[in-house]
N, C-alpha and C. Protein backbone atom coordinates (compact mmCIF):
# COMPACT_ATOMS: atom_id res chain seq x y z
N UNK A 1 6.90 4.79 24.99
CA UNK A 1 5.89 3.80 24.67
C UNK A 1 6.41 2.92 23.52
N UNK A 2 6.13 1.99 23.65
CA UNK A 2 6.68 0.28 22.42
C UNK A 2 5.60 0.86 21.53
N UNK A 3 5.87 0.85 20.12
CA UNK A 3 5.69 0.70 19.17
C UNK A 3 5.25 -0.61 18.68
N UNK A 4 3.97 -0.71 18.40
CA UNK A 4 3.53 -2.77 17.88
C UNK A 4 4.22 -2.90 16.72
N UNK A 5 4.74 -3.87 16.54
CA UNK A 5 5.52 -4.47 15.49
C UNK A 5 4.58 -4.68 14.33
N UNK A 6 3.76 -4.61 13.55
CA UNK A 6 3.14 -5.24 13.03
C UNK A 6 4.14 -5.89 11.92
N UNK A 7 5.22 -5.36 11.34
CA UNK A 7 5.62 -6.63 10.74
C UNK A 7 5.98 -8.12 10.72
N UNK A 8 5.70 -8.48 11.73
CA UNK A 8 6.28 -9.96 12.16
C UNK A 8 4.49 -10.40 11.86
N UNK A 9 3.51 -9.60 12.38
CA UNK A 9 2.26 -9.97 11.54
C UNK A 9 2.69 -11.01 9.85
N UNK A 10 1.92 -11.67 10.32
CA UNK A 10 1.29 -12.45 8.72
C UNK A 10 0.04 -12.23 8.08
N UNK A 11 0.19 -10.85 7.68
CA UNK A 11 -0.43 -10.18 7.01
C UNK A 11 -0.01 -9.13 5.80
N UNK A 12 -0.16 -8.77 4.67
CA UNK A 12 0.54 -7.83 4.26
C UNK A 12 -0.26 -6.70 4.58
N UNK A 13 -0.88 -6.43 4.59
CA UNK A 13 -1.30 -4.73 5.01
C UNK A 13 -0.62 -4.57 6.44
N UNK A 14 -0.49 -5.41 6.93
CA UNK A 14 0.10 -4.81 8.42
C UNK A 14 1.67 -4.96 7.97
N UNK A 15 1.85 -5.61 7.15
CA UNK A 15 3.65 -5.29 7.16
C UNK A 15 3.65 -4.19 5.78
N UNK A 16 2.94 -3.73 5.57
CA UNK A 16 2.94 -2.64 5.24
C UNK A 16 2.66 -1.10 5.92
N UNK A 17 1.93 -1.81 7.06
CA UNK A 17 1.88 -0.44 7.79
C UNK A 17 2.82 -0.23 8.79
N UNK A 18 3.60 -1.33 8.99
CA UNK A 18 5.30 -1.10 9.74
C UNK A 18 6.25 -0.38 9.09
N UNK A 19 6.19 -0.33 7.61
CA UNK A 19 6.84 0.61 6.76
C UNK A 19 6.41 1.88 6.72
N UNK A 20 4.96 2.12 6.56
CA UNK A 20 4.13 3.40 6.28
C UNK A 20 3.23 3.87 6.78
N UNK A 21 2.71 3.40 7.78
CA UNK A 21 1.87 3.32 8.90
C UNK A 21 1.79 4.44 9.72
N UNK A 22 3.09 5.08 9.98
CA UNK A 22 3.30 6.57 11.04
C UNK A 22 2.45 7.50 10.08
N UNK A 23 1.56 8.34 10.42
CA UNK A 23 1.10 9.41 9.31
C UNK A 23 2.07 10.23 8.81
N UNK A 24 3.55 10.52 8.98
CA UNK A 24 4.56 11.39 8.93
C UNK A 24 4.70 10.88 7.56
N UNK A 25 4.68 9.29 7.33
CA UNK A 25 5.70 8.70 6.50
C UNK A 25 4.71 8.90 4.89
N UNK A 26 3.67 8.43 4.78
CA UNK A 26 2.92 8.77 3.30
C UNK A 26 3.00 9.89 3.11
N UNK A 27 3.23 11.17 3.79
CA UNK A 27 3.45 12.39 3.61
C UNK A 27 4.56 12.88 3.35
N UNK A 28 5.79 12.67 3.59
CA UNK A 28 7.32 12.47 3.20
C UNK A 28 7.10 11.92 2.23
N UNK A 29 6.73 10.75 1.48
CA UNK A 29 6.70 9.86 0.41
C UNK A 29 5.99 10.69 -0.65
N UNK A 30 5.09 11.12 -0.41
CA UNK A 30 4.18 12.23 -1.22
C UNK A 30 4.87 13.16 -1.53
N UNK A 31 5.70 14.47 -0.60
CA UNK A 31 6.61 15.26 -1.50
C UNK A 31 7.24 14.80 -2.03
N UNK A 32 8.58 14.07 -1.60
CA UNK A 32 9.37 13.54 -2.74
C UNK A 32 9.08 13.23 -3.61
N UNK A 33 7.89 12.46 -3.94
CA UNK A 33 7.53 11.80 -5.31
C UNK A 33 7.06 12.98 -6.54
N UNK A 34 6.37 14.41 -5.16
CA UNK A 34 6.32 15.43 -6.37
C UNK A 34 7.51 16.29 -6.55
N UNK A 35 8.81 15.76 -5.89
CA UNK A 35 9.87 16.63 -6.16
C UNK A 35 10.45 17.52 -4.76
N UNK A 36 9.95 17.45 -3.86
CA UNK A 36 10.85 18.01 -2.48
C UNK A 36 11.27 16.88 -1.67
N UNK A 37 12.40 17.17 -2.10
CA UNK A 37 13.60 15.92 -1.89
C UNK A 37 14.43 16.66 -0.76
N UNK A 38 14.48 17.50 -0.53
CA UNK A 38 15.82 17.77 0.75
C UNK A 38 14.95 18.16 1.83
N UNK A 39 15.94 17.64 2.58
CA UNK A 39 15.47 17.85 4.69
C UNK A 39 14.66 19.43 4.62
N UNK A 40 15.42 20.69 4.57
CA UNK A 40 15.25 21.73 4.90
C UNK A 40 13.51 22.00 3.86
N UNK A 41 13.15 21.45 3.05
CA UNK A 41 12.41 21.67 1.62
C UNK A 41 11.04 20.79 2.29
N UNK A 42 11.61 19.26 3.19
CA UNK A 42 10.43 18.30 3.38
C UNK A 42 9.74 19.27 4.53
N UNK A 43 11.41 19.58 5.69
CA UNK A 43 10.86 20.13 7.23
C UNK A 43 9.71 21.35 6.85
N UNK A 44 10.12 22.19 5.98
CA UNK A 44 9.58 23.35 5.73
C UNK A 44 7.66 23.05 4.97
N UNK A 45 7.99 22.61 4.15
CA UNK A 45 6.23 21.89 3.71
C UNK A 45 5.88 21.22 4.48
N UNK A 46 6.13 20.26 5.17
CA UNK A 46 5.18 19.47 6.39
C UNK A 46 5.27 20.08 7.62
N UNK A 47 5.84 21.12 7.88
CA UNK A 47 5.75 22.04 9.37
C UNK A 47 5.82 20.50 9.98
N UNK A 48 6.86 19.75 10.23
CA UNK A 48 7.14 18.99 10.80
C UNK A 48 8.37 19.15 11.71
N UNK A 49 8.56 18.36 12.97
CA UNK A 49 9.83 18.65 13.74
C UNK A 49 11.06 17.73 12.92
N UNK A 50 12.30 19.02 13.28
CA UNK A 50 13.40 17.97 12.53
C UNK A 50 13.44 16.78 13.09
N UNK A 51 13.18 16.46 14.48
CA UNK A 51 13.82 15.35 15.24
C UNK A 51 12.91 14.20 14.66
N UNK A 52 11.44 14.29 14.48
CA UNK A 52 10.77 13.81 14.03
C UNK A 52 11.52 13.19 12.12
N UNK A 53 11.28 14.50 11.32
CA UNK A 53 11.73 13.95 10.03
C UNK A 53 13.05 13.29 10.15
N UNK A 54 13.79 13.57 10.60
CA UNK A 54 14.92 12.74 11.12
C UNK A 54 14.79 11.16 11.05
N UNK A 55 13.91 11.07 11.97
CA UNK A 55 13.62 9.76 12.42
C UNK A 55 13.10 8.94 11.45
N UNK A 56 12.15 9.78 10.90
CA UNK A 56 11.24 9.41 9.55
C UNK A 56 12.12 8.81 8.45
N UNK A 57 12.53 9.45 8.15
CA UNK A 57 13.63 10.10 6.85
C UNK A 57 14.84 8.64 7.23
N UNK A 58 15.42 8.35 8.15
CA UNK A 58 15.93 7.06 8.59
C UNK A 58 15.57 5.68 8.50
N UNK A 59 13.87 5.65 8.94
CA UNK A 59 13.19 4.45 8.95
C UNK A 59 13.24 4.41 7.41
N UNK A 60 12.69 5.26 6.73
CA UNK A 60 12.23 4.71 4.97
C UNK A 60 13.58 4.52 4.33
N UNK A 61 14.92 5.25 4.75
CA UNK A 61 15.97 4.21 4.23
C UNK A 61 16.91 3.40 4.47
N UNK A 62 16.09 2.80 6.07
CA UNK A 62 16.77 1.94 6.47
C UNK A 62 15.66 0.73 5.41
N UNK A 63 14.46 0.91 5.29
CA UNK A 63 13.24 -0.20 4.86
C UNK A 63 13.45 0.24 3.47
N UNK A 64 14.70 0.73 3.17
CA UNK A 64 14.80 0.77 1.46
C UNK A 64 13.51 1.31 0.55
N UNK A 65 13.25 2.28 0.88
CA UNK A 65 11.65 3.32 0.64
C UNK A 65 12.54 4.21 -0.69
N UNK A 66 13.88 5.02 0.75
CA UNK A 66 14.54 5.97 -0.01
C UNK A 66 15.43 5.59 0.16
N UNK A 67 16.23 6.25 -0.81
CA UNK A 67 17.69 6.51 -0.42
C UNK A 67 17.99 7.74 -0.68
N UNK A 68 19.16 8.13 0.16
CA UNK A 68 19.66 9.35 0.23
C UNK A 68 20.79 9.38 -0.24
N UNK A 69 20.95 10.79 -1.09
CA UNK A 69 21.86 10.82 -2.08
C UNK A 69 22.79 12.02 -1.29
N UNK A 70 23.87 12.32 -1.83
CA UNK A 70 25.02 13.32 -1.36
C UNK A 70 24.63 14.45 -2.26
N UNK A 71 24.09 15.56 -2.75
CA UNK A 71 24.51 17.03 -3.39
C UNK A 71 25.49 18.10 -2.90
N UNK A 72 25.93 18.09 -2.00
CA UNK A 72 26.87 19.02 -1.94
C UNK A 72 27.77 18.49 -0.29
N UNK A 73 29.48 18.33 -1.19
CA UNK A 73 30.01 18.63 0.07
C UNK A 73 30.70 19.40 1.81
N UNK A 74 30.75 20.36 0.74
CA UNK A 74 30.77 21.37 1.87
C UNK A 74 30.04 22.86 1.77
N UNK A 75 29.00 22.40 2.30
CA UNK A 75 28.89 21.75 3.71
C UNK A 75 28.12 20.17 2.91
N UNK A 76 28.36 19.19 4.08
CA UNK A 76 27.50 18.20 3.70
C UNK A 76 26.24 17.80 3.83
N UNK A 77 25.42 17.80 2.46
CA UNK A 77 23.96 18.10 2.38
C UNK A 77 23.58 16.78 1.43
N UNK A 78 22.31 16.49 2.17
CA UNK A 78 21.84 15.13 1.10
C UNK A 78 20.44 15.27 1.03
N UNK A 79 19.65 14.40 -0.33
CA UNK A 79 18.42 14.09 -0.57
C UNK A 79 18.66 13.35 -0.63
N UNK A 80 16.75 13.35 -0.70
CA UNK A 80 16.11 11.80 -0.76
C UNK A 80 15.69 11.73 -2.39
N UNK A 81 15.89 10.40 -2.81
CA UNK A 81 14.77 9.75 -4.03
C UNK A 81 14.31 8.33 -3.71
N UNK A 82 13.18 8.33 -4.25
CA UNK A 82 12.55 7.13 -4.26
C UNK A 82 13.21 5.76 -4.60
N UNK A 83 13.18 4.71 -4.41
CA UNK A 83 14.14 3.92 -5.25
C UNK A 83 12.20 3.14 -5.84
N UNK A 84 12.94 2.25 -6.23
CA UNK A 84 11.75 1.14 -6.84
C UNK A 84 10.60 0.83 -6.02
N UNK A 85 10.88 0.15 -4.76
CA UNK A 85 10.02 0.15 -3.80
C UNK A 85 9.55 1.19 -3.33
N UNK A 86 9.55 2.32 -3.09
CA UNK A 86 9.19 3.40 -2.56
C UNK A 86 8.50 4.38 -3.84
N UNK A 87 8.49 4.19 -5.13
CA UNK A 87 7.88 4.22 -5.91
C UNK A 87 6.24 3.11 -6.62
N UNK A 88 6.66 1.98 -5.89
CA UNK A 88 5.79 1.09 -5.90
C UNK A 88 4.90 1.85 -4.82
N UNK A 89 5.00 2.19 -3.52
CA UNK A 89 3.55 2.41 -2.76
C UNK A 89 3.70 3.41 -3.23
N UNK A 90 4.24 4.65 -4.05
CA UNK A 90 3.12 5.71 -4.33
C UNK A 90 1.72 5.59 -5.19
N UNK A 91 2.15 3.89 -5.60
CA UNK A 91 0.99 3.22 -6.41
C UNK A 91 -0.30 3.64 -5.29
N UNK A 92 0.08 2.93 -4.24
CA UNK A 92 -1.14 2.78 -3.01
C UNK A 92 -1.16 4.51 -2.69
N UNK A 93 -0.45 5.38 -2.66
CA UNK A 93 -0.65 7.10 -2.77
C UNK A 93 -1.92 7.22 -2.95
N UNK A 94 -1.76 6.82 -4.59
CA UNK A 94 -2.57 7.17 -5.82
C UNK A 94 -3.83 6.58 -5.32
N UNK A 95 -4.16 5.61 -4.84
CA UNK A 95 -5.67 5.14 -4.58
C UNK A 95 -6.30 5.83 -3.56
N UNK A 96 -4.83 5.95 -2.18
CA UNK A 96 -6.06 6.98 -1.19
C UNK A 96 -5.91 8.53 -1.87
N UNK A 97 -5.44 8.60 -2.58
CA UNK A 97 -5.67 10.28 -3.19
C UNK A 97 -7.25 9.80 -4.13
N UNK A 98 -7.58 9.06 -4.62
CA UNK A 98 -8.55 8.77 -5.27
C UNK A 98 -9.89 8.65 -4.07
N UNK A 99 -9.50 8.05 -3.31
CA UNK A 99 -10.14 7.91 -1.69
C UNK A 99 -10.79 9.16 -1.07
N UNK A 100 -9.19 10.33 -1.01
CA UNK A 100 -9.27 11.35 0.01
C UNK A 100 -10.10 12.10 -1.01
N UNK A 101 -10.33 12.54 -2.29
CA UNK A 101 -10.70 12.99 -3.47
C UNK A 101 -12.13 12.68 -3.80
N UNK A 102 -12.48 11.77 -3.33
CA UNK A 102 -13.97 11.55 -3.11
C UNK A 102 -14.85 11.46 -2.17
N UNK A 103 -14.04 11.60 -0.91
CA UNK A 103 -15.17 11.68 0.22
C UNK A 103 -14.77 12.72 1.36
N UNK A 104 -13.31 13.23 0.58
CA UNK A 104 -12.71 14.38 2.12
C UNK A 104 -13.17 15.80 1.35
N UNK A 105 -12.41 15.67 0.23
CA UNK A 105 -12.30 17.06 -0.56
C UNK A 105 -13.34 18.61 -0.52
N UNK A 106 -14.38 17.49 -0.17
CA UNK A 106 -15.70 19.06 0.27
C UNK A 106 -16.00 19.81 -1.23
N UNK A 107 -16.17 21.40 -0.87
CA UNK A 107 -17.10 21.55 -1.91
C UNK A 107 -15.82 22.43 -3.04
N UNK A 108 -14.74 22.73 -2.11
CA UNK A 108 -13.12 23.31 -2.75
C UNK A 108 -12.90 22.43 -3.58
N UNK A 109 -13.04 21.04 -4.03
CA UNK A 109 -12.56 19.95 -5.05
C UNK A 109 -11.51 19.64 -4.57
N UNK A 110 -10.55 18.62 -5.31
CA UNK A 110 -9.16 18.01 -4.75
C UNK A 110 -8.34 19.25 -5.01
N UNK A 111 -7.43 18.75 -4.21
CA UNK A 111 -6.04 20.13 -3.57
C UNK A 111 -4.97 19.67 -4.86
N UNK A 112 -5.08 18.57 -5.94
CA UNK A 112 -4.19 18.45 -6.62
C UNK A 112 -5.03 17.44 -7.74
N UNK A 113 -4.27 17.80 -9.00
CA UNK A 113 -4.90 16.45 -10.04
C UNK A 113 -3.41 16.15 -10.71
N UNK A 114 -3.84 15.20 -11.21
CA UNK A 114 -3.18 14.18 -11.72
C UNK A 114 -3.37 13.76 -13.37
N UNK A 115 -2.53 14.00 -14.08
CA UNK A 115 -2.69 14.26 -15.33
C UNK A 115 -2.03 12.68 -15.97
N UNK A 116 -2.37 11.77 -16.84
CA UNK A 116 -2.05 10.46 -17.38
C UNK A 116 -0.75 10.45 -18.10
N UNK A 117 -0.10 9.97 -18.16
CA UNK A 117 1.30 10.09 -19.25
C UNK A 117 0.69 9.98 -20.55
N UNK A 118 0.69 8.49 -20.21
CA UNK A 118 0.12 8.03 -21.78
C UNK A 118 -0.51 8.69 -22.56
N UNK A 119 -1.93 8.94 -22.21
CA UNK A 119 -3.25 9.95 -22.64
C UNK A 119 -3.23 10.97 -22.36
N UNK A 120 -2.72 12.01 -21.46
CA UNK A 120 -2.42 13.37 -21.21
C UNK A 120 -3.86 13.45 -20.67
N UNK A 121 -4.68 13.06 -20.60
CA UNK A 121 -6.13 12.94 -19.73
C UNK A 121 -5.60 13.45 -18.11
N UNK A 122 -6.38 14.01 -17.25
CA UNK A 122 -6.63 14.35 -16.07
C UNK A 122 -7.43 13.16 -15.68
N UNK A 123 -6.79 12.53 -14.54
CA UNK A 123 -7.72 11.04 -14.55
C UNK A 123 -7.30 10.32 -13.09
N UNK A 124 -8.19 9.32 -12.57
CA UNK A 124 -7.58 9.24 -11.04
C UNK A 124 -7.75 7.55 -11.63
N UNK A 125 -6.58 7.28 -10.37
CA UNK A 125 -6.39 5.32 -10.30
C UNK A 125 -7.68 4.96 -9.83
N UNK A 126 -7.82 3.29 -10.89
CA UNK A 126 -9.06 2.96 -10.32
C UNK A 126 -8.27 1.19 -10.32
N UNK A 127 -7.81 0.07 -9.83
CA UNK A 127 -6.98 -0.70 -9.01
C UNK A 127 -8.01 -1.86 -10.28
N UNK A 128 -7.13 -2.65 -11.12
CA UNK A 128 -7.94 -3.75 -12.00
C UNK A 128 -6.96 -4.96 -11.60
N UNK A 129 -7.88 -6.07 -11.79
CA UNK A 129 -7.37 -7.23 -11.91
C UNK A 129 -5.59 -7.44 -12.70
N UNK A 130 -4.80 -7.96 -12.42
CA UNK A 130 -3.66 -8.03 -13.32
C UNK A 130 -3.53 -9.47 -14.26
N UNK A 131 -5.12 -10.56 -14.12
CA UNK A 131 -5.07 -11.34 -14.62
C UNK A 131 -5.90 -11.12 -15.96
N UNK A 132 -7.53 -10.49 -15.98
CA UNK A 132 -7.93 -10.42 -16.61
C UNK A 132 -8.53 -8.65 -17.29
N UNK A 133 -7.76 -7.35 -16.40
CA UNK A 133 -7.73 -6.33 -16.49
C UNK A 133 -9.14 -5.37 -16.08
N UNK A 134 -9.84 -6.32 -15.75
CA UNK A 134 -11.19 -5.34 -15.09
C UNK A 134 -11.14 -4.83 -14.12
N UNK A 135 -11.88 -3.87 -14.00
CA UNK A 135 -11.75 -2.87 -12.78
C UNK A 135 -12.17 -4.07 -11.14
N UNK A 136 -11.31 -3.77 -10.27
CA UNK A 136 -11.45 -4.88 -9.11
C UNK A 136 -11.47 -3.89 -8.07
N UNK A 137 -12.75 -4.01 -7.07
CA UNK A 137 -13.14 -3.36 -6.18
C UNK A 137 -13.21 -4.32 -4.94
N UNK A 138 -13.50 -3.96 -3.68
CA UNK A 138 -13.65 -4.64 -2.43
C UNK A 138 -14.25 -5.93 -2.70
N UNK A 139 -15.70 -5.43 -3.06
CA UNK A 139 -16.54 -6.58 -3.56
C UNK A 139 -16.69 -7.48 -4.59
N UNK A 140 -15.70 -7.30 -5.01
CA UNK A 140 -15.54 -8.12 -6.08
C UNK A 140 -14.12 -9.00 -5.64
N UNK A 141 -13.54 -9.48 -4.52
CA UNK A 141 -13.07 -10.74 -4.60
C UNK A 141 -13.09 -11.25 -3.21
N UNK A 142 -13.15 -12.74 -3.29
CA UNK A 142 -12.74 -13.44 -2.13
C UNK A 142 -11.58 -13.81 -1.56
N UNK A 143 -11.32 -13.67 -0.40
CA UNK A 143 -9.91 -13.50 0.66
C UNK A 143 -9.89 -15.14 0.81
N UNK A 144 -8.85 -15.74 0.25
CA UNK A 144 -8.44 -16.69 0.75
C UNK A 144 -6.86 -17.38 1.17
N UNK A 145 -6.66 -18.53 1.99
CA UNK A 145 -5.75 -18.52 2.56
C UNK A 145 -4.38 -18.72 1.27
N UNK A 146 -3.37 -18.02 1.63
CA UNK A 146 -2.26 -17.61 0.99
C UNK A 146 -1.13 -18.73 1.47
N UNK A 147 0.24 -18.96 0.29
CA UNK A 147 1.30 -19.76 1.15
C UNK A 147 1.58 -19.64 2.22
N UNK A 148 1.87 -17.88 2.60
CA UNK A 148 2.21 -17.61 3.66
C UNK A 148 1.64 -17.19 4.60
N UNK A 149 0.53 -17.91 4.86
CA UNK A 149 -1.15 -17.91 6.32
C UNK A 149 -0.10 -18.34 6.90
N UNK A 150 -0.78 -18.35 8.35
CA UNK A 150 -0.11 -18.97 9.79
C UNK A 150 -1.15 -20.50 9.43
N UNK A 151 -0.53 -21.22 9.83
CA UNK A 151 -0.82 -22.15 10.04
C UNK A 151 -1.22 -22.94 11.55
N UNK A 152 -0.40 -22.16 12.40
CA UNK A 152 -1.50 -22.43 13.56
C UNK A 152 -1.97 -21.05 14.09
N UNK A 153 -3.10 -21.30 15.05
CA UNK A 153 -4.02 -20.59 15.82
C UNK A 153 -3.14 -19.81 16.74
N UNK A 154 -2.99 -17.82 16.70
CA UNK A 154 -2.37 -17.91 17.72
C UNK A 154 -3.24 -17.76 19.30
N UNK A 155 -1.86 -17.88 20.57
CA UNK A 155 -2.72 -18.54 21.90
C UNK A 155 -3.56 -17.33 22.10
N UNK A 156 -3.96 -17.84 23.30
CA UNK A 156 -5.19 -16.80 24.03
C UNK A 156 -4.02 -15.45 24.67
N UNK A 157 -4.86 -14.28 24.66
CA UNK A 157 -4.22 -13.38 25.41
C UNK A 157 -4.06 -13.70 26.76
N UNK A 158 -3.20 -13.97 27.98
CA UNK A 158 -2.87 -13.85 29.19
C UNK A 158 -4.06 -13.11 29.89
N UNK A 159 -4.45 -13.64 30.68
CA UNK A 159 -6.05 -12.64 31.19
C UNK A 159 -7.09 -12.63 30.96
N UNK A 160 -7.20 -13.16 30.33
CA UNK A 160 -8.54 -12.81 29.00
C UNK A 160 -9.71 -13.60 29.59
């Protein structure tokens, strides 16, 4: 089965979900970021198929997510680390953990917390303006057209 492209979309959430979109992939991104960085370490916590993490584990550093490093040559064995970008969406992690943390978690509480650098506080992301620093929620802004909108209408579906 074809896979929809959504990156050629002119949208960023959808060319974001061409990067991260497979459910495999925020979950790979999630260990590593807490520190299980090798194949045998990811396969084993996500009871995932190798052929699968394989595949996974390829896409995020071919889309520069990760990169994979060499630890040992013989035999030859490699991890993953985050680079910059792939540290940037654990930003977006952090909000659906704030997400999954308030409406999945049930009456067990969240499966993990998150402790502040700065403040050493236990504390979850809450997403603010970067112009004037207030807290910025759904409802609080209007969607408007960007440089990079389409500019024309696309056609009708065939059939339709």
């Amino acid at each position: 089965m074809q896979r929809t492209r959504f990156g050629d979309m002119a949208c960023s959430i959808a060319r974001t979900l061409d990067v991260i979109g497979e459910p495999w992939s925020p979950l790979i991104l999630r260990d590593i970021y807490v520190g299980i960085t090798r194949f045998d370490q990811l396969q084993r916590d996500l009871g995932i198929s190798r052929k699968v993490l394989t595949e996974r584990l390829k896409w995020l550093v071919d889309k520069g997510v990760l990169e994979r490093r060499e630890y040992s040559r013989r035999p030859p064995r490699h991890e993953y680390a985050l680079t910059a970008k792939g540290l940037e969406l654990c930003d977006l992690l952090l909000v659906m953990v704030r997400w999954g943390d308030r409406w999945t978690a049930g009456e067990a509480g969240p499966p993990a917390l998150y402790r502040h650098h700065a403040c050493g506080e236990i504390s979850h992301v809450v997403p603010h303006c970067s112009a004037c620093g207030r807290p910025m929620r759904a409802g609080d802004v209007d969607v408007i057209p960007g440089p990079g909108a389409e500019t024309e209408p696309k056609p009708e579906p065939s059939g339709a």
